[in-house]
C-alpha atoms as a PDB file:
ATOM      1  CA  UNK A   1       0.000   0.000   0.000  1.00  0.00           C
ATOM      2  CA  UNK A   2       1.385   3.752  -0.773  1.00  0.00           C
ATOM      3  CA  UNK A   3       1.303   6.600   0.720  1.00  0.00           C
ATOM      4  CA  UNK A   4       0.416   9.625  -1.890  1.00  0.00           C
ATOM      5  CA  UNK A   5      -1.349  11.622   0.846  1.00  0.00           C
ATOM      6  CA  UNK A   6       1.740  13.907   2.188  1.00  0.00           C
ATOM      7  CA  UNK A   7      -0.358  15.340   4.819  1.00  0.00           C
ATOM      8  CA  UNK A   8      -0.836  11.346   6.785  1.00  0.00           C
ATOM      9  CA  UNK A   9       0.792  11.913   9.987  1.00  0.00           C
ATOM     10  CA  UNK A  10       1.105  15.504   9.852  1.00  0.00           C
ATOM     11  CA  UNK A  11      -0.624  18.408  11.687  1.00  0.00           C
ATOM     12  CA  UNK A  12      -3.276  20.302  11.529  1.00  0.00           C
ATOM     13  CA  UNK A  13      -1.288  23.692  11.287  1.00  0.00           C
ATOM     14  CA  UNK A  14       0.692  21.923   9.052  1.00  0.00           C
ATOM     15  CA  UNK A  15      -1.666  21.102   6.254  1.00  0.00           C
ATOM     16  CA  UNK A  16      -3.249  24.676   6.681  1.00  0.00           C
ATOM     17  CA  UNK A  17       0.000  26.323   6.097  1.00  0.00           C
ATOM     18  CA  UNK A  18       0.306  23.842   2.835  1.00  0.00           C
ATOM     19  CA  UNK A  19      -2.813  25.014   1.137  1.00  0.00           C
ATOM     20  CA  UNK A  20      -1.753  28.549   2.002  1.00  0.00           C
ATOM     21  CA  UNK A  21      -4.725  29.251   4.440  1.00  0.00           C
ATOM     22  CA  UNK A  22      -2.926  29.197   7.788  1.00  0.00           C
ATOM     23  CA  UNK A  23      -3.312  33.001   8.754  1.00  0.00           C
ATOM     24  CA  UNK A  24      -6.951  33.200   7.212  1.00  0.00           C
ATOM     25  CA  UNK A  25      -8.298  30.221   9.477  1.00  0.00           C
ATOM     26  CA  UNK A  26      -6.353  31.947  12.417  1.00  0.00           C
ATOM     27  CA  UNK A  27      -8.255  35.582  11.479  1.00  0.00           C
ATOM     28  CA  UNK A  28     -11.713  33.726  11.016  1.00  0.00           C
ATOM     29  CA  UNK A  29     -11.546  31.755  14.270  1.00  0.00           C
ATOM     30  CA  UNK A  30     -10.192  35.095  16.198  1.00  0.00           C
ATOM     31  CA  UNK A  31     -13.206  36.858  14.672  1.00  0.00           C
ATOM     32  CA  UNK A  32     -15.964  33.597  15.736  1.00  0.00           C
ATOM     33  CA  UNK A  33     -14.379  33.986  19.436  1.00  0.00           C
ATOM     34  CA  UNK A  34     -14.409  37.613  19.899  1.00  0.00           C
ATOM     35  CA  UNK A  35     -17.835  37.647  18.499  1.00  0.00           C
ATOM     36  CA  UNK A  36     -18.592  34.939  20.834  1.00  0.00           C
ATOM     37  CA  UNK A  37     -17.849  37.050  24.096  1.00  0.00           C
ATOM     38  CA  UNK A  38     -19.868  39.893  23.616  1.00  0.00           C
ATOM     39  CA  UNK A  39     -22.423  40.687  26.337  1.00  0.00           C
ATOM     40  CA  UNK A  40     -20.685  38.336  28.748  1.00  0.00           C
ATOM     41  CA  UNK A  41     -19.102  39.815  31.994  1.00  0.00           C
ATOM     42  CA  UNK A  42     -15.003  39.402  33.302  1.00  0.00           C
ATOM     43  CA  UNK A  43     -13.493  40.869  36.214  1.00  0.00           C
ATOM     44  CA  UNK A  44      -9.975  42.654  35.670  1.00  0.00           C
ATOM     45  CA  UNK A  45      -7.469  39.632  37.527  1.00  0.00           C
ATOM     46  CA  UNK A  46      -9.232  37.275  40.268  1.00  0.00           C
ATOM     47  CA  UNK A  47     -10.180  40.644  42.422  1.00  0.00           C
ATOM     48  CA  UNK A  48     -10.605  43.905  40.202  1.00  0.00           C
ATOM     49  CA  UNK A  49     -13.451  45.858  38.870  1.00  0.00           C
ATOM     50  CA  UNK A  50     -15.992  44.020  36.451  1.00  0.00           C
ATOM     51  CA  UNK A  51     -16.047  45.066  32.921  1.00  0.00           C
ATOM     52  CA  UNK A  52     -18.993  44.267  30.065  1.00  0.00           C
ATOM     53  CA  UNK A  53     -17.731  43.013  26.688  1.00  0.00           C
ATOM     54  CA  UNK A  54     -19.875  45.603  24.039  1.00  0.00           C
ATOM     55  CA  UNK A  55     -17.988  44.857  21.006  1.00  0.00           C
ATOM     56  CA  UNK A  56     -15.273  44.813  18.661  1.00  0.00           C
ATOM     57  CA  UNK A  57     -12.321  47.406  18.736  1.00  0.00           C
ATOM     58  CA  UNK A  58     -10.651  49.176  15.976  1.00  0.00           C
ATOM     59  CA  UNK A  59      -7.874  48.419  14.660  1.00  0.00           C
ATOM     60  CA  UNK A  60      -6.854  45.258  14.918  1.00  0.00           C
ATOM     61  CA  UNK A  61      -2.725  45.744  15.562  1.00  0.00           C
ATOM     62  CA  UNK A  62      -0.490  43.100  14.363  1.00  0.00           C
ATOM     63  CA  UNK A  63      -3.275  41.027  14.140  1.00  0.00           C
ATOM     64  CA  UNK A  64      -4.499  41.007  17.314  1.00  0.00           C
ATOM     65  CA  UNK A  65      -7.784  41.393  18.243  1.00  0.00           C
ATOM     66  CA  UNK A  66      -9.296  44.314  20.628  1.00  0.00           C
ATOM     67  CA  UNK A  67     -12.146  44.642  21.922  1.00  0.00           C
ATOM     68  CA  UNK A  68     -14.570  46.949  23.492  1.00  0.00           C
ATOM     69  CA  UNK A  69     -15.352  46.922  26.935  1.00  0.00           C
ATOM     70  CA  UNK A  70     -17.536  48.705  29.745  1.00  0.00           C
ATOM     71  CA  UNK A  71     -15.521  49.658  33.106  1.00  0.00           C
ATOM     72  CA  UNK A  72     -18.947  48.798  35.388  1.00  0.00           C
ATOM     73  CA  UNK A  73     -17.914  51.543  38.347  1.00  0.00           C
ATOM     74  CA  UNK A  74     -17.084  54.294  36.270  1.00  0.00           C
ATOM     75  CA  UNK A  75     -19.391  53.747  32.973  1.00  0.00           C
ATOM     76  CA  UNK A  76     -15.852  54.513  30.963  1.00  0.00           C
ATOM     77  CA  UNK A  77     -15.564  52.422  28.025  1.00  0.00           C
ATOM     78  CA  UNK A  78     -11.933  50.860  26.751  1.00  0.00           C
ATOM     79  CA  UNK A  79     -10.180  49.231  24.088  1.00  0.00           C
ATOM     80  CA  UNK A  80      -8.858  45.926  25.857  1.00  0.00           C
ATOM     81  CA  UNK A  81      -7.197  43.136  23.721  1.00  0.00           C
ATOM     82  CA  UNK A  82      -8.722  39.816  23.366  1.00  0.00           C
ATOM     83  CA  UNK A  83      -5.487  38.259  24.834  1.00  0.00           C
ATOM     84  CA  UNK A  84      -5.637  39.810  28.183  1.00  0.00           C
ATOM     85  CA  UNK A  85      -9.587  39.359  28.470  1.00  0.00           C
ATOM     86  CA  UNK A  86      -8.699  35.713  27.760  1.00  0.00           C
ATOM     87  CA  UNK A  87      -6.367  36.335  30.547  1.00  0.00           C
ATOM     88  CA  UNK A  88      -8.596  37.321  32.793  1.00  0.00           C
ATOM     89  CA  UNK A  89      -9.125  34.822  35.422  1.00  0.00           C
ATOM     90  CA  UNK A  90     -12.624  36.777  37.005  1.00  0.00           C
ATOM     91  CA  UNK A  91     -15.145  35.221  35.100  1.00  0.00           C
ATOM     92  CA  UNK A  92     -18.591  35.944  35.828  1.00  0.00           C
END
Protein backbone atom coordinates (compact mmCIF):
# COMPACT_ATOMS: atom_id res chain seq x y z
CA UNK A 1 0.00 0.00 0.00
CA UNK A 2 1.38 3.75 -0.77
CA UNK A 3 1.30 6.60 0.72
CA UNK A 4 0.42 9.62 -1.89
CA UNK A 5 -1.35 11.62 0.85
CA UNK A 6 1.74 13.91 2.19
CA UNK A 7 -0.36 15.34 4.82
CA UNK A 8 -0.84 11.35 6.79
CA UNK A 9 0.79 11.91 9.99
CA UNK A 10 1.10 15.50 9.85
CA UNK A 11 -0.62 18.41 11.69
CA UNK A 12 -3.28 20.30 11.53
CA UNK A 13 -1.29 23.69 11.29
CA UNK A 14 0.69 21.92 9.05
CA UNK A 15 -1.67 21.10 6.25
CA UNK A 16 -3.25 24.68 6.68
CA UNK A 17 0.00 26.32 6.10
CA UNK A 18 0.31 23.84 2.83
CA UNK A 19 -2.81 25.01 1.14
CA UNK A 20 -1.75 28.55 2.00
CA UNK A 21 -4.73 29.25 4.44
CA UNK A 22 -2.93 29.20 7.79
CA UNK A 23 -3.31 33.00 8.75
CA UNK A 24 -6.95 33.20 7.21
CA UNK A 25 -8.30 30.22 9.48
CA UNK A 26 -6.35 31.95 12.42
CA UNK A 27 -8.26 35.58 11.48
CA UNK A 28 -11.71 33.73 11.02
CA UNK A 29 -11.55 31.76 14.27
CA UNK A 30 -10.19 35.10 16.20
CA UNK A 31 -13.21 36.86 14.67
CA UNK A 32 -15.96 33.60 15.74
CA UNK A 33 -14.38 33.99 19.44
CA UNK A 34 -14.41 37.61 19.90
CA UNK A 35 -17.83 37.65 18.50
CA UNK A 36 -18.59 34.94 20.83
CA UNK A 37 -17.85 37.05 24.10
CA UNK A 38 -19.87 39.89 23.62
CA UNK A 39 -22.42 40.69 26.34
CA UNK A 40 -20.68 38.34 28.75
CA UNK A 41 -19.10 39.81 31.99
CA UNK A 42 -15.00 39.40 33.30
CA UNK A 43 -13.49 40.87 36.21
CA UNK A 44 -9.97 42.65 35.67
CA UNK A 45 -7.47 39.63 37.53
CA UNK A 46 -9.23 37.27 40.27
CA UNK A 47 -10.18 40.64 42.42
CA UNK A 48 -10.60 43.91 40.20
CA UNK A 49 -13.45 45.86 38.87
CA UNK A 50 -15.99 44.02 36.45
CA UNK A 51 -16.05 45.07 32.92
CA UNK A 52 -18.99 44.27 30.06
CA UNK A 53 -17.73 43.01 26.69
CA UNK A 54 -19.88 45.60 24.04
CA UNK A 55 -17.99 44.86 21.01
CA UNK A 56 -15.27 44.81 18.66
CA UNK A 57 -12.32 47.41 18.74
CA UNK A 58 -10.65 49.18 15.98
CA UNK A 59 -7.87 48.42 14.66
CA UNK A 60 -6.85 45.26 14.92
CA UNK A 61 -2.73 45.74 15.56
CA UNK A 62 -0.49 43.10 14.36
CA UNK A 63 -3.28 41.03 14.14
CA UNK A 64 -4.50 41.01 17.31
CA UNK A 65 -7.78 41.39 18.24
CA UNK A 66 -9.30 44.31 20.63
CA UNK A 67 -12.15 44.64 21.92
CA UNK A 68 -14.57 46.95 23.49
CA UNK A 69 -15.35 46.92 26.93
CA UNK A 70 -17.54 48.70 29.75
CA UNK A 71 -15.52 49.66 33.11
CA UNK A 72 -18.95 48.80 35.39
CA UNK A 73 -17.91 51.54 38.35
CA UNK A 74 -17.08 54.29 36.27
CA UNK A 75 -19.39 53.75 32.97
CA UNK A 76 -15.85 54.51 30.96
CA UNK A 77 -15.56 52.42 28.02
CA UNK A 78 -11.93 50.86 26.75
CA UNK A 79 -10.18 49.23 24.09
CA UNK A 80 -8.86 45.93 25.86
CA UNK A 81 -7.20 43.14 23.72
CA UNK A 82 -8.72 39.82 23.37
CA UNK A 83 -5.49 38.26 24.83
CA UNK A 84 -5.64 39.81 28.18
CA UNK A 85 -9.59 39.36 28.47
CA UNK A 86 -8.70 35.71 27.76
CA UNK A 87 -6.37 36.33 30.55
CA UNK A 88 -8.60 37.32 32.79
CA UNK A 89 -9.12 34.82 35.42
CA UNK A 90 -12.62 36.78 37.01
CA UNK A 91 -15.14 35.22 35.10
CA UNK A 92 -18.59 35.94 35.83
Amino acid sequence: MSRDNPHIGSSFESWLEAEGIAEEVTMAAAWAESHSLIGSWRRFGPVGPVYEIIGVGEPWKGGAPLMRIRVVETGEELTYSLADILDDSGVL
